[in-house]
C-alpha atoms as a PDB file:
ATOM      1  CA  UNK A   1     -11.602 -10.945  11.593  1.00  0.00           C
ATOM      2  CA  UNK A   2     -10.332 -14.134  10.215  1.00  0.00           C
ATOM      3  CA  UNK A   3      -9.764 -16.733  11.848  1.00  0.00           C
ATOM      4  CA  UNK A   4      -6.236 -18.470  12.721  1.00  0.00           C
ATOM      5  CA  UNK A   5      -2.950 -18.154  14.948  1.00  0.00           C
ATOM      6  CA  UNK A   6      -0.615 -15.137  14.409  1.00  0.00           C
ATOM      7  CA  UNK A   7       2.459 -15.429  15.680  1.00  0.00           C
ATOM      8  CA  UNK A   8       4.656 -12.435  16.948  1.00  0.00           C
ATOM      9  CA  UNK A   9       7.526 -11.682  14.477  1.00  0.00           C
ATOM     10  CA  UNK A  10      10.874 -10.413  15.787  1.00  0.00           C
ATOM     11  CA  UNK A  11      10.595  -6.883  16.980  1.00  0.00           C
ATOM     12  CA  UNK A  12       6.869  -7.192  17.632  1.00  0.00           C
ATOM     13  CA  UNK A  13       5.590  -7.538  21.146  1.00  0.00           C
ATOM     14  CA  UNK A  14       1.857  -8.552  22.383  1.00  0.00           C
ATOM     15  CA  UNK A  15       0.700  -5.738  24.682  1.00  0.00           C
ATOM     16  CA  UNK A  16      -1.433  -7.412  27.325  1.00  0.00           C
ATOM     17  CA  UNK A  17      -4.835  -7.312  25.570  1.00  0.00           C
ATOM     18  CA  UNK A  18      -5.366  -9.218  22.694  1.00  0.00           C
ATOM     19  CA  UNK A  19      -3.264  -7.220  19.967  1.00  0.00           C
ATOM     20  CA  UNK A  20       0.565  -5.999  19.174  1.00  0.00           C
ATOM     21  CA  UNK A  21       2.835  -3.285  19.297  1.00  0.00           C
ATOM     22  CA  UNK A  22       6.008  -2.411  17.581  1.00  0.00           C
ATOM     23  CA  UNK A  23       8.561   0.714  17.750  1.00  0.00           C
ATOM     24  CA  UNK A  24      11.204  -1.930  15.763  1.00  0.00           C
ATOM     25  CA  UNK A  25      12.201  -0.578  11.894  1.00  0.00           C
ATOM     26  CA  UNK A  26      10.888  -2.776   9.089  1.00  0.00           C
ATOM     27  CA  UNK A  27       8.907  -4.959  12.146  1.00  0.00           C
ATOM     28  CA  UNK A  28       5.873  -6.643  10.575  1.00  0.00           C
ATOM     29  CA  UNK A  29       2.341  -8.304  12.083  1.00  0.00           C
ATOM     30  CA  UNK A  30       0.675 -11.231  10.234  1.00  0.00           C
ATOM     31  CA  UNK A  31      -2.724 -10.023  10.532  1.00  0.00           C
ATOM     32  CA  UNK A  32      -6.189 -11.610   9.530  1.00  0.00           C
ATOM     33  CA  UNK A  33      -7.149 -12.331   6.023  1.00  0.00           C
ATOM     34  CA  UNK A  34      -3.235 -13.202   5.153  1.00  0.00           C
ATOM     35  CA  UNK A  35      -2.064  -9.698   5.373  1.00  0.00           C
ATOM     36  CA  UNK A  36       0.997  -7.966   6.820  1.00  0.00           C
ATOM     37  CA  UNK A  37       1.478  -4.385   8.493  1.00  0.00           C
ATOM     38  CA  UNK A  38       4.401  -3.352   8.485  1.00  0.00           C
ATOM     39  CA  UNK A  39       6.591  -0.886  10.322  1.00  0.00           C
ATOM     40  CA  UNK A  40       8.237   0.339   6.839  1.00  0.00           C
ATOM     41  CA  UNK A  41      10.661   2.865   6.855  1.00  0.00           C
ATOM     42  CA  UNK A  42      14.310   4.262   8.181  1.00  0.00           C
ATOM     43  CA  UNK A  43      13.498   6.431  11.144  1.00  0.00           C
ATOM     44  CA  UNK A  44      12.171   5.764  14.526  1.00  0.00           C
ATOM     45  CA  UNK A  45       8.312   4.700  14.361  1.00  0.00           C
ATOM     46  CA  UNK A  46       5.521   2.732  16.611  1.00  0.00           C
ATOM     47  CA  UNK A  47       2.903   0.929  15.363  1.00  0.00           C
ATOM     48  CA  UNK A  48       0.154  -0.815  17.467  1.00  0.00           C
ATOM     49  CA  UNK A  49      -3.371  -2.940  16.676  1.00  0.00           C
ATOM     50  CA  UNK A  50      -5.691  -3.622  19.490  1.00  0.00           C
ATOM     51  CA  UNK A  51      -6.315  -7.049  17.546  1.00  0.00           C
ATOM     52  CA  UNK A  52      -5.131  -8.800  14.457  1.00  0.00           C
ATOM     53  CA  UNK A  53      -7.232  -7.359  12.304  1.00  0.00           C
ATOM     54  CA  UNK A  54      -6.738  -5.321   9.098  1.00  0.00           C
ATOM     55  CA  UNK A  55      -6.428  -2.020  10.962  1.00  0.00           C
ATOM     56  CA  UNK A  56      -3.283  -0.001  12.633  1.00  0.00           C
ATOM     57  CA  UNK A  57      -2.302   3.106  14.290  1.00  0.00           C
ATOM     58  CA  UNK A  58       0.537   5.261  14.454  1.00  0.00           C
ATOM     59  CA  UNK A  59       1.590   5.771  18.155  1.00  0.00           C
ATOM     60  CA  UNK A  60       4.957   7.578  17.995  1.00  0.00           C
ATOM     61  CA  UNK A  61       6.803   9.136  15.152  1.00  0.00           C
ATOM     62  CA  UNK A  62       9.970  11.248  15.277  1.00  0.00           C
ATOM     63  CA  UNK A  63       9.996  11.550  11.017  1.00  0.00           C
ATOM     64  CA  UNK A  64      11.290  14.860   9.685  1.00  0.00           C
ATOM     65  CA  UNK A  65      12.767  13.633   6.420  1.00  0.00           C
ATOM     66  CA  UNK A  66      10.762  13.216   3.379  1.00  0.00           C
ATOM     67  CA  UNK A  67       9.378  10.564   2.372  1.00  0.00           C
ATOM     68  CA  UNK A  68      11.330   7.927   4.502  1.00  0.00           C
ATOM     69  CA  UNK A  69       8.671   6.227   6.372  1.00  0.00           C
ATOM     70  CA  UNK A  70       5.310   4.239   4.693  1.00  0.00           C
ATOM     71  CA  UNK A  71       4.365   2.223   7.829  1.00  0.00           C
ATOM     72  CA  UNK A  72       1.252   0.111   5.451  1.00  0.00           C
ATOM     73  CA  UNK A  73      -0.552  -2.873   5.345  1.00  0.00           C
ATOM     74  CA  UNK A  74      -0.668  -5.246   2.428  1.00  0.00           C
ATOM     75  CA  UNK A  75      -1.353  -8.346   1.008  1.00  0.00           C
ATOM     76  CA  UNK A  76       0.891 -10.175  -1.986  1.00  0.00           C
ATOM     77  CA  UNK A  77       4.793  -9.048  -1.288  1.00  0.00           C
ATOM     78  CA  UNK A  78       6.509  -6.120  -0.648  1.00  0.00           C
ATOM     79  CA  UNK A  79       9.925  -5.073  -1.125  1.00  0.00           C
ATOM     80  CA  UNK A  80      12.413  -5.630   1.351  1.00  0.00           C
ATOM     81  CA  UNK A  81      15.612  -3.347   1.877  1.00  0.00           C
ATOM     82  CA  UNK A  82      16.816  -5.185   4.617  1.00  0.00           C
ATOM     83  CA  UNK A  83      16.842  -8.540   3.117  1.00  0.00           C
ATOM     84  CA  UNK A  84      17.055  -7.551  -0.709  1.00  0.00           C
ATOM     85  CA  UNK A  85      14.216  -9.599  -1.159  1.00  0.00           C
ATOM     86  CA  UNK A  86      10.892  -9.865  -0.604  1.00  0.00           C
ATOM     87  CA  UNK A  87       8.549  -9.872   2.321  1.00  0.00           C
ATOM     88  CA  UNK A  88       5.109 -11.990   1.215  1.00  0.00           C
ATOM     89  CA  UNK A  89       1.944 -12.604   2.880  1.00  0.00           C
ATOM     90  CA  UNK A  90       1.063 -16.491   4.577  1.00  0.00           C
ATOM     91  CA  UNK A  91       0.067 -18.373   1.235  1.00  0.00           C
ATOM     92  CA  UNK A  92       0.515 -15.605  -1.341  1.00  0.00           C
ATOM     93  CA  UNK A  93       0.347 -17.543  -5.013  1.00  0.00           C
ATOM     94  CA  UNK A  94       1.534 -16.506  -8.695  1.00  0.00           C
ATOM     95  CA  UNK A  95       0.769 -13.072  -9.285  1.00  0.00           C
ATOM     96  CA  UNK A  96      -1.587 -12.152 -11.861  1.00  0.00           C
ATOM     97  CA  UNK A  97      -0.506 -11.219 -15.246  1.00  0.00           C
ATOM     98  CA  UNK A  98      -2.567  -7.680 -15.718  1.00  0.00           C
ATOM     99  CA  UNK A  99      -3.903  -8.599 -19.050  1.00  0.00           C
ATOM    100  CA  UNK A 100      -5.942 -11.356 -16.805  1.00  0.00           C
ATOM    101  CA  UNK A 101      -7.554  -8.996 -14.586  1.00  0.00           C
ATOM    102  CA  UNK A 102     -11.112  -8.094 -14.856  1.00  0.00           C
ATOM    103  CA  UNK A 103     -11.606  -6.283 -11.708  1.00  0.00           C
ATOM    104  CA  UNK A 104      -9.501  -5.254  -8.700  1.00  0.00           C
ATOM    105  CA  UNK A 105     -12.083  -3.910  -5.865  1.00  0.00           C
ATOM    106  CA  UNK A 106     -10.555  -2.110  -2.675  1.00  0.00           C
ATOM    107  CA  UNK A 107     -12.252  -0.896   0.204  1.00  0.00           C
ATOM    108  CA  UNK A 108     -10.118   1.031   2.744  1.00  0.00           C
ATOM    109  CA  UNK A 109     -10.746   3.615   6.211  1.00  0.00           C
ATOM    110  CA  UNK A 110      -8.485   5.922   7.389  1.00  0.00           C
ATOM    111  CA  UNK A 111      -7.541   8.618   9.384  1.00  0.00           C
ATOM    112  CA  UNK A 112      -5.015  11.314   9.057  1.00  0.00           C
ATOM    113  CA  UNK A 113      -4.245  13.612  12.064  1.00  0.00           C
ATOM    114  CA  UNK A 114      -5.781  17.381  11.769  1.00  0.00           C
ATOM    115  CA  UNK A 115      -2.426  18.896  12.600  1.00  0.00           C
ATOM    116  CA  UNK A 116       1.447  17.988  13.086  1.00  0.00           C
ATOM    117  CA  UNK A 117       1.899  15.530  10.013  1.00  0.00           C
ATOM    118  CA  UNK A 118       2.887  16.006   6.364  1.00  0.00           C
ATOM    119  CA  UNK A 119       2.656  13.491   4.033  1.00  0.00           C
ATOM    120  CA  UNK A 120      -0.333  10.972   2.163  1.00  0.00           C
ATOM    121  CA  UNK A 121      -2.614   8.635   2.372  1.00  0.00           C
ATOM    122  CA  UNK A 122      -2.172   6.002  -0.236  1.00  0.00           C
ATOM    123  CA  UNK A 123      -2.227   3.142  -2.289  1.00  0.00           C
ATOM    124  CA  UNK A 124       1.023   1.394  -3.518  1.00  0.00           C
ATOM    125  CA  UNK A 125       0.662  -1.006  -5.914  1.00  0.00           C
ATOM    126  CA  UNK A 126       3.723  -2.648  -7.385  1.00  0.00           C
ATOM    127  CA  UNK A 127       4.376  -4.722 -11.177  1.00  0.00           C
ATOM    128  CA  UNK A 128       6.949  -6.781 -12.685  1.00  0.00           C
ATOM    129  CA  UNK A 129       7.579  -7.334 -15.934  1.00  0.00           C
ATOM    130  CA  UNK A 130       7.964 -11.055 -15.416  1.00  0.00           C
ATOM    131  CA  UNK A 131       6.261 -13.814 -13.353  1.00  0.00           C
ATOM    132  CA  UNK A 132       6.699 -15.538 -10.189  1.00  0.00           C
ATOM    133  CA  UNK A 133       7.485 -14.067  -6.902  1.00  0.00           C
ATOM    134  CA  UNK A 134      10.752 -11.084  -7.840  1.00  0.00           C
ATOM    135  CA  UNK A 135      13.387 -11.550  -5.402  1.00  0.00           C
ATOM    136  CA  UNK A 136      14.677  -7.937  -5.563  1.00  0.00           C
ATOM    137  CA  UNK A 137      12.568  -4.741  -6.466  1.00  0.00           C
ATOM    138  CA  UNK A 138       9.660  -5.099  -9.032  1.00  0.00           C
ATOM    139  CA  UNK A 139      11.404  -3.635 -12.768  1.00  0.00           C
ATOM    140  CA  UNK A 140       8.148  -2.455 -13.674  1.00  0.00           C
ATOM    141  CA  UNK A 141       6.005  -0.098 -12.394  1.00  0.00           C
ATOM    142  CA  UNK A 142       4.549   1.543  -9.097  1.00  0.00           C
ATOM    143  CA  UNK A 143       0.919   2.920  -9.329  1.00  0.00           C
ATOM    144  CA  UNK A 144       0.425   5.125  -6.306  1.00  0.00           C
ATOM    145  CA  UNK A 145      -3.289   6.183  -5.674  1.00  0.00           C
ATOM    146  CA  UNK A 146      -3.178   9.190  -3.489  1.00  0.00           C
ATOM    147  CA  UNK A 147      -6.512   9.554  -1.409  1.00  0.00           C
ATOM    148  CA  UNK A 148      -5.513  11.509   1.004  1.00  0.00           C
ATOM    149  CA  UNK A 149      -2.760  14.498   1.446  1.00  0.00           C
ATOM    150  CA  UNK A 150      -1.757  16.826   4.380  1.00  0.00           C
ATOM    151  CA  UNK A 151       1.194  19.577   4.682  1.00  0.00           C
ATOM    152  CA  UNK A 152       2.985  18.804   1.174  1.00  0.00           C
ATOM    153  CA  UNK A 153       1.238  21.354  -1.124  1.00  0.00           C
ATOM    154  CA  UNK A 154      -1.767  21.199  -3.657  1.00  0.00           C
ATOM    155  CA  UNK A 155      -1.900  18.224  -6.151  1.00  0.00           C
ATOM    156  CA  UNK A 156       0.578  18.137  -9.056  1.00  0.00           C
ATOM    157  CA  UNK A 157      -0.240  16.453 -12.094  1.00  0.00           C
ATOM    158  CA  UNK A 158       0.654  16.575 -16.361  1.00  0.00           C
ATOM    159  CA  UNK A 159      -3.690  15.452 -16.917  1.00  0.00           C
ATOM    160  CA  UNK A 160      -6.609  14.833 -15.105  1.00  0.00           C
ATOM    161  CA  UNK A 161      -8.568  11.469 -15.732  1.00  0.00           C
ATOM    162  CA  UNK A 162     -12.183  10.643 -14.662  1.00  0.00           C
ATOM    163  CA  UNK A 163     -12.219   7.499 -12.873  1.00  0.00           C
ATOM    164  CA  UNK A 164     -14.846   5.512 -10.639  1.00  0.00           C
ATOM    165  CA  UNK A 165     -16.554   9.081 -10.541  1.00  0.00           C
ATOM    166  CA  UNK A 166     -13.977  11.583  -9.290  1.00  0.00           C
ATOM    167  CA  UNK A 167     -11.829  13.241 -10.986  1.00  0.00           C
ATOM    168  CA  UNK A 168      -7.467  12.480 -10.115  1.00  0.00           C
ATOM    169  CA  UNK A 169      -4.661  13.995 -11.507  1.00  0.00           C
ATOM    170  CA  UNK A 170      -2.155  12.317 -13.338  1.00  0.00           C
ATOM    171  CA  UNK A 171       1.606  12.163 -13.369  1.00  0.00           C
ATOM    172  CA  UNK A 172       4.275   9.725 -14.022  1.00  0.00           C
ATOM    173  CA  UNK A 173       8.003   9.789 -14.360  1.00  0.00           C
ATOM    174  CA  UNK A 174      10.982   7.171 -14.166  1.00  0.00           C
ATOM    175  CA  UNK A 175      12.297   6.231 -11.037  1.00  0.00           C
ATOM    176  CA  UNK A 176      15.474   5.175  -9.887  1.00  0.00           C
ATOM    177  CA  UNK A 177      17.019   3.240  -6.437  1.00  0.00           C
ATOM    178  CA  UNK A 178      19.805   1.194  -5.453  1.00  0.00           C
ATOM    179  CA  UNK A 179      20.892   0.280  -9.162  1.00  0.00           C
ATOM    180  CA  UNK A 180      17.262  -0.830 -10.222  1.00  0.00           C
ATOM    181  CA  UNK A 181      14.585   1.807 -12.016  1.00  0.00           C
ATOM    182  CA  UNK A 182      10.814   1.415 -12.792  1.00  0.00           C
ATOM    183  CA  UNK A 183       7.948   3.949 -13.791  1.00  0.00           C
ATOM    184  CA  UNK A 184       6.486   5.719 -11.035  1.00  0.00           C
ATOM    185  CA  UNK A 185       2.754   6.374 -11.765  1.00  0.00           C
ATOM    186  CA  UNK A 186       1.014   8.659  -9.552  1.00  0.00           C
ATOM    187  CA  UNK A 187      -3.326   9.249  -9.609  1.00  0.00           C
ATOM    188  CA  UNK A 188      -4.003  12.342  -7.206  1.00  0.00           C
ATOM    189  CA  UNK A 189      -7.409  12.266  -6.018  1.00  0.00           C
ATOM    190  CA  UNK A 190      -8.729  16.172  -6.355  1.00  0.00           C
ATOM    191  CA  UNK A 191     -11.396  16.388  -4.160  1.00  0.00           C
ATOM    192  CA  UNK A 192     -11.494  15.813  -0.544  1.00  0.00           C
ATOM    193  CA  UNK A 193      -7.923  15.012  -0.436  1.00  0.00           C
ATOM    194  CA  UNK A 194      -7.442  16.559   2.805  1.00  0.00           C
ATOM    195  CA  UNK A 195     -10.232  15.695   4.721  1.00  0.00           C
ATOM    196  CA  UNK A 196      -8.922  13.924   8.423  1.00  0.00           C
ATOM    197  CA  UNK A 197     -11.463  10.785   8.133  1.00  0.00           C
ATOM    198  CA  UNK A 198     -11.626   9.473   4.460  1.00  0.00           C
ATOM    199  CA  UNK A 199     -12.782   6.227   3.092  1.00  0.00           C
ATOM    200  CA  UNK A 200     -13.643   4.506  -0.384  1.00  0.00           C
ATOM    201  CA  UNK A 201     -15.860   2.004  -0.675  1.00  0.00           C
ATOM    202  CA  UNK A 202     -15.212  -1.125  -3.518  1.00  0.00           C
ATOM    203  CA  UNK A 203     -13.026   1.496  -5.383  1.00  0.00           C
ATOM    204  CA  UNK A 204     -12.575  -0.547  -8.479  1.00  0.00           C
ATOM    205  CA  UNK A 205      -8.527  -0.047  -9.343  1.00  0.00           C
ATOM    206  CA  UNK A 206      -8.610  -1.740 -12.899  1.00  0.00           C
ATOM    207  CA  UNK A 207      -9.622   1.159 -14.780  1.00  0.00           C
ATOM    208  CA  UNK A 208      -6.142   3.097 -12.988  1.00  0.00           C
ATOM    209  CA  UNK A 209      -4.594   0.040 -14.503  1.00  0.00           C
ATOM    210  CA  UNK A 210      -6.451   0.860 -17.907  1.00  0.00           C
ATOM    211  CA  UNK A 211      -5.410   4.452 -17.714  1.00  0.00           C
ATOM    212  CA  UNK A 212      -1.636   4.320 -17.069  1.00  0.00           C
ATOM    213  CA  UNK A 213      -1.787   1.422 -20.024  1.00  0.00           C
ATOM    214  CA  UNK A 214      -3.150   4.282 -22.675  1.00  0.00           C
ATOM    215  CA  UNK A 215      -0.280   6.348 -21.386  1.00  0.00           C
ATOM    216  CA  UNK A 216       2.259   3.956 -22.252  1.00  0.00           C
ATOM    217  CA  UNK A 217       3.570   3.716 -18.637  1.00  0.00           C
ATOM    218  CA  UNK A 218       2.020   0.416 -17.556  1.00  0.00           C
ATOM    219  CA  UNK A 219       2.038  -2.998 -19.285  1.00  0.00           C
ATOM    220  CA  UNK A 220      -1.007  -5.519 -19.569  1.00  0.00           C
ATOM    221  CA  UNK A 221       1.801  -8.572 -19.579  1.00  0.00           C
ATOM    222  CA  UNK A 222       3.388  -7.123 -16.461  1.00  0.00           C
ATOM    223  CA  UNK A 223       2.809  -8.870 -13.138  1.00  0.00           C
ATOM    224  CA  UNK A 224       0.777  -7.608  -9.901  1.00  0.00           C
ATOM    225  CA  UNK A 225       3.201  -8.391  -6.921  1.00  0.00           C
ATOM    226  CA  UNK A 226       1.766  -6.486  -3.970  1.00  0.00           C
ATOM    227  CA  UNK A 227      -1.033  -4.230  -3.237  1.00  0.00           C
ATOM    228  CA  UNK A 228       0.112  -2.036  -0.507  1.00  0.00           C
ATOM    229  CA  UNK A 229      -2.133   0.933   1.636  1.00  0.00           C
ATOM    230  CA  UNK A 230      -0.475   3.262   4.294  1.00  0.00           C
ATOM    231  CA  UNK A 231       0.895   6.865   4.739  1.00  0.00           C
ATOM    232  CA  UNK A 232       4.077   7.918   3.168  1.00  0.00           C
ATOM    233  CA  UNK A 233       5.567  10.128   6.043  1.00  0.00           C
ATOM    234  CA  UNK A 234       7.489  13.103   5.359  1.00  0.00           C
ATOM    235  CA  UNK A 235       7.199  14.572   9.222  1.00  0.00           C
ATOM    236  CA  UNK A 236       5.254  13.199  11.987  1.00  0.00           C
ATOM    237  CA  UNK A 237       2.723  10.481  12.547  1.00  0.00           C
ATOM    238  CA  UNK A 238       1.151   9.849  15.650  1.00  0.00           C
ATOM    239  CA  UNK A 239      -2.123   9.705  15.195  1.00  0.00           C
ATOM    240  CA  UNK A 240      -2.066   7.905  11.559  1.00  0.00           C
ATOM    241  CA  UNK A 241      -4.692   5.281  11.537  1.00  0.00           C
ATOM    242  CA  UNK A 242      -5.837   2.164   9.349  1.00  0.00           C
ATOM    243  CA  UNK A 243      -9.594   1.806  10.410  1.00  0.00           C
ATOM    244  CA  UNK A 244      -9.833  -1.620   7.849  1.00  0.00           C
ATOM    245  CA  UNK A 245      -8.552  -2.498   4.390  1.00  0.00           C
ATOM    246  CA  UNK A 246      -9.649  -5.075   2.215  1.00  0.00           C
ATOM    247  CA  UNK A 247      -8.821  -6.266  -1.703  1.00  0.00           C
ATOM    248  CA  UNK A 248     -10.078  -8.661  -4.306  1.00  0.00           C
ATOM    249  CA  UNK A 249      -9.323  -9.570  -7.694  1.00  0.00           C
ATOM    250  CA  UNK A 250     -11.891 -10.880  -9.913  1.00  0.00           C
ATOM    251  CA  UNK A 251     -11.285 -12.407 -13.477  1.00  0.00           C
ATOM    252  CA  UNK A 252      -8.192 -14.781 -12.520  1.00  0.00           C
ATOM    253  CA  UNK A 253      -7.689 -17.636 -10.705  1.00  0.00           C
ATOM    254  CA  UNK A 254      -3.974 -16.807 -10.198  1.00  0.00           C
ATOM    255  CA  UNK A 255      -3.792 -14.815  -7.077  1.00  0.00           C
ATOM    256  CA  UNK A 256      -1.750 -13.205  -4.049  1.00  0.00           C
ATOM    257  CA  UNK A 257      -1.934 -14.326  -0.727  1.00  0.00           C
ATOM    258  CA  UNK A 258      -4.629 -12.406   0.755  1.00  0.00           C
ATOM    259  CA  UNK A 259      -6.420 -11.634  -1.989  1.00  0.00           C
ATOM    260  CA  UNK A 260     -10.105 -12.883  -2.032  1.00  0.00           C
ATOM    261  CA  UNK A 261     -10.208 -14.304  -5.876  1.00  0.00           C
ATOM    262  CA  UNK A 262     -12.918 -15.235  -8.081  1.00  0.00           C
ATOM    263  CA  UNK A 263     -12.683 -16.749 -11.530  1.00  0.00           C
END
């Protein structure tokens, strides 16, 4: 774990033994490596970390409603209803235009329970169509990487692309919230999707990028904001887990706040 002081946002509470809890909506941690988890969502929720490390678990959860909850952790910004604005990481920088990016590497663990949750496993990973920090939602669009699904069905997609050796399905539409809209871009992994333990290992996410770019649906002079992993929660929870999570960009010297970069 990095090293450095992390001090306890409102809502979040030490619990005795060298880590945090949290049952407080849209609470957040600054964790190591500048990175945030964050209790993300409208209905009642606990998160908890036995350090402040790039991991978290899901202790409670009354969720029943779709697709209200992503309790995640993340480094750059990430939207923030409450506020209107946007909730960064310690030190985040200019984010990158897309055209600069050579490589985006990602390795994350996780675990989803066996039983009593519906909902994903997944990365969120947000663009703007101009630079700087945006103050309200990104206006561009939102690549979702499903790796993991439980409960909600069989994967839905319009194509299937080959990328970094497995096949994902494909689908994208235009989405729409609190007066603002942006393209919603969704990669469905097809195999192993519903395994409880899952991980990828330097999971290079450029060539996503590359994809939704051939389908029109993603810009290369849009702006990465935020790179965002957690479980979209349409009914229960407890159990959810973040084992570790790490990203880095290569090919820029721009970064985010967390991310490792290399020029």
């Amino acid at each position: 774990m990095g090293g450095g002081s992390y001090a306890l946002a409102a809502g979040v509470s030490g619990n005795g033994s060298g880590g945090w809890t949290t049952c407080t909506e849209d609470a957040h941690a600054d964790v190591a490596n500048d990175m945030i988890v964050r209790n993300n969502g409208g209905q009642s929720m606990c998160l908890s970390s036995p350090n402040y490390g790039d991991n978290f678990s899901v202790t409670k959860s009354s969720a029943d409603s779709a697709w209200v909850d992503f309790p995640n952790i993340y480094t750059g910004c990430e939207y923030d209803g409450a506020s209107s604005g946007q909730l960064c990481t310690r030190g985040h920088g200019t984010p990158p235009r897309l055209s600069s990016i050579g490589q985006d590497t990602s390795s994350v663990s996780y675990h989803m329970p066996a039983s009593g949750f519906a909902g994903n496993a997944a990365y969120d990973i947000w663009f703007n169509k101009t630079g700087g920090t945006p103050y309200g939602r990104d206006n561009g669009a939102e690549v979702m990487i499903w790796l993991g699904a439980s409960g909600v069905g069989s994967p839905g997609y319009t194509r299937k692309a080959y990328i970094d050796g497995t096949w994902w399905g494909y689908d994208s539409w235009m989405a729409a919230h609190s007066g603002g809209s942006w393209n919603y871009i969704r990669y469905w992994r097809l195999s192993g999707y519903g395994a409880s333990d899952s991980s990828v290992k330097n999971l290079n996410l450029r060539p996503f990028f590359s994809d939704a770019e051939k389908q029109g649906t993603l810009s290369s002079s849009w702006y990465l904001t935020g790179t965002q992993f957690g479980f979209e929660t349409s009914s229960g929870g407890a159990g959810l887990k973040v084992n570790s999570f790490s990203d880095t960009i290569q090919g820029t010297r721009r970064y985010l706040g967390g991310l490792q970069h290399k020029s």
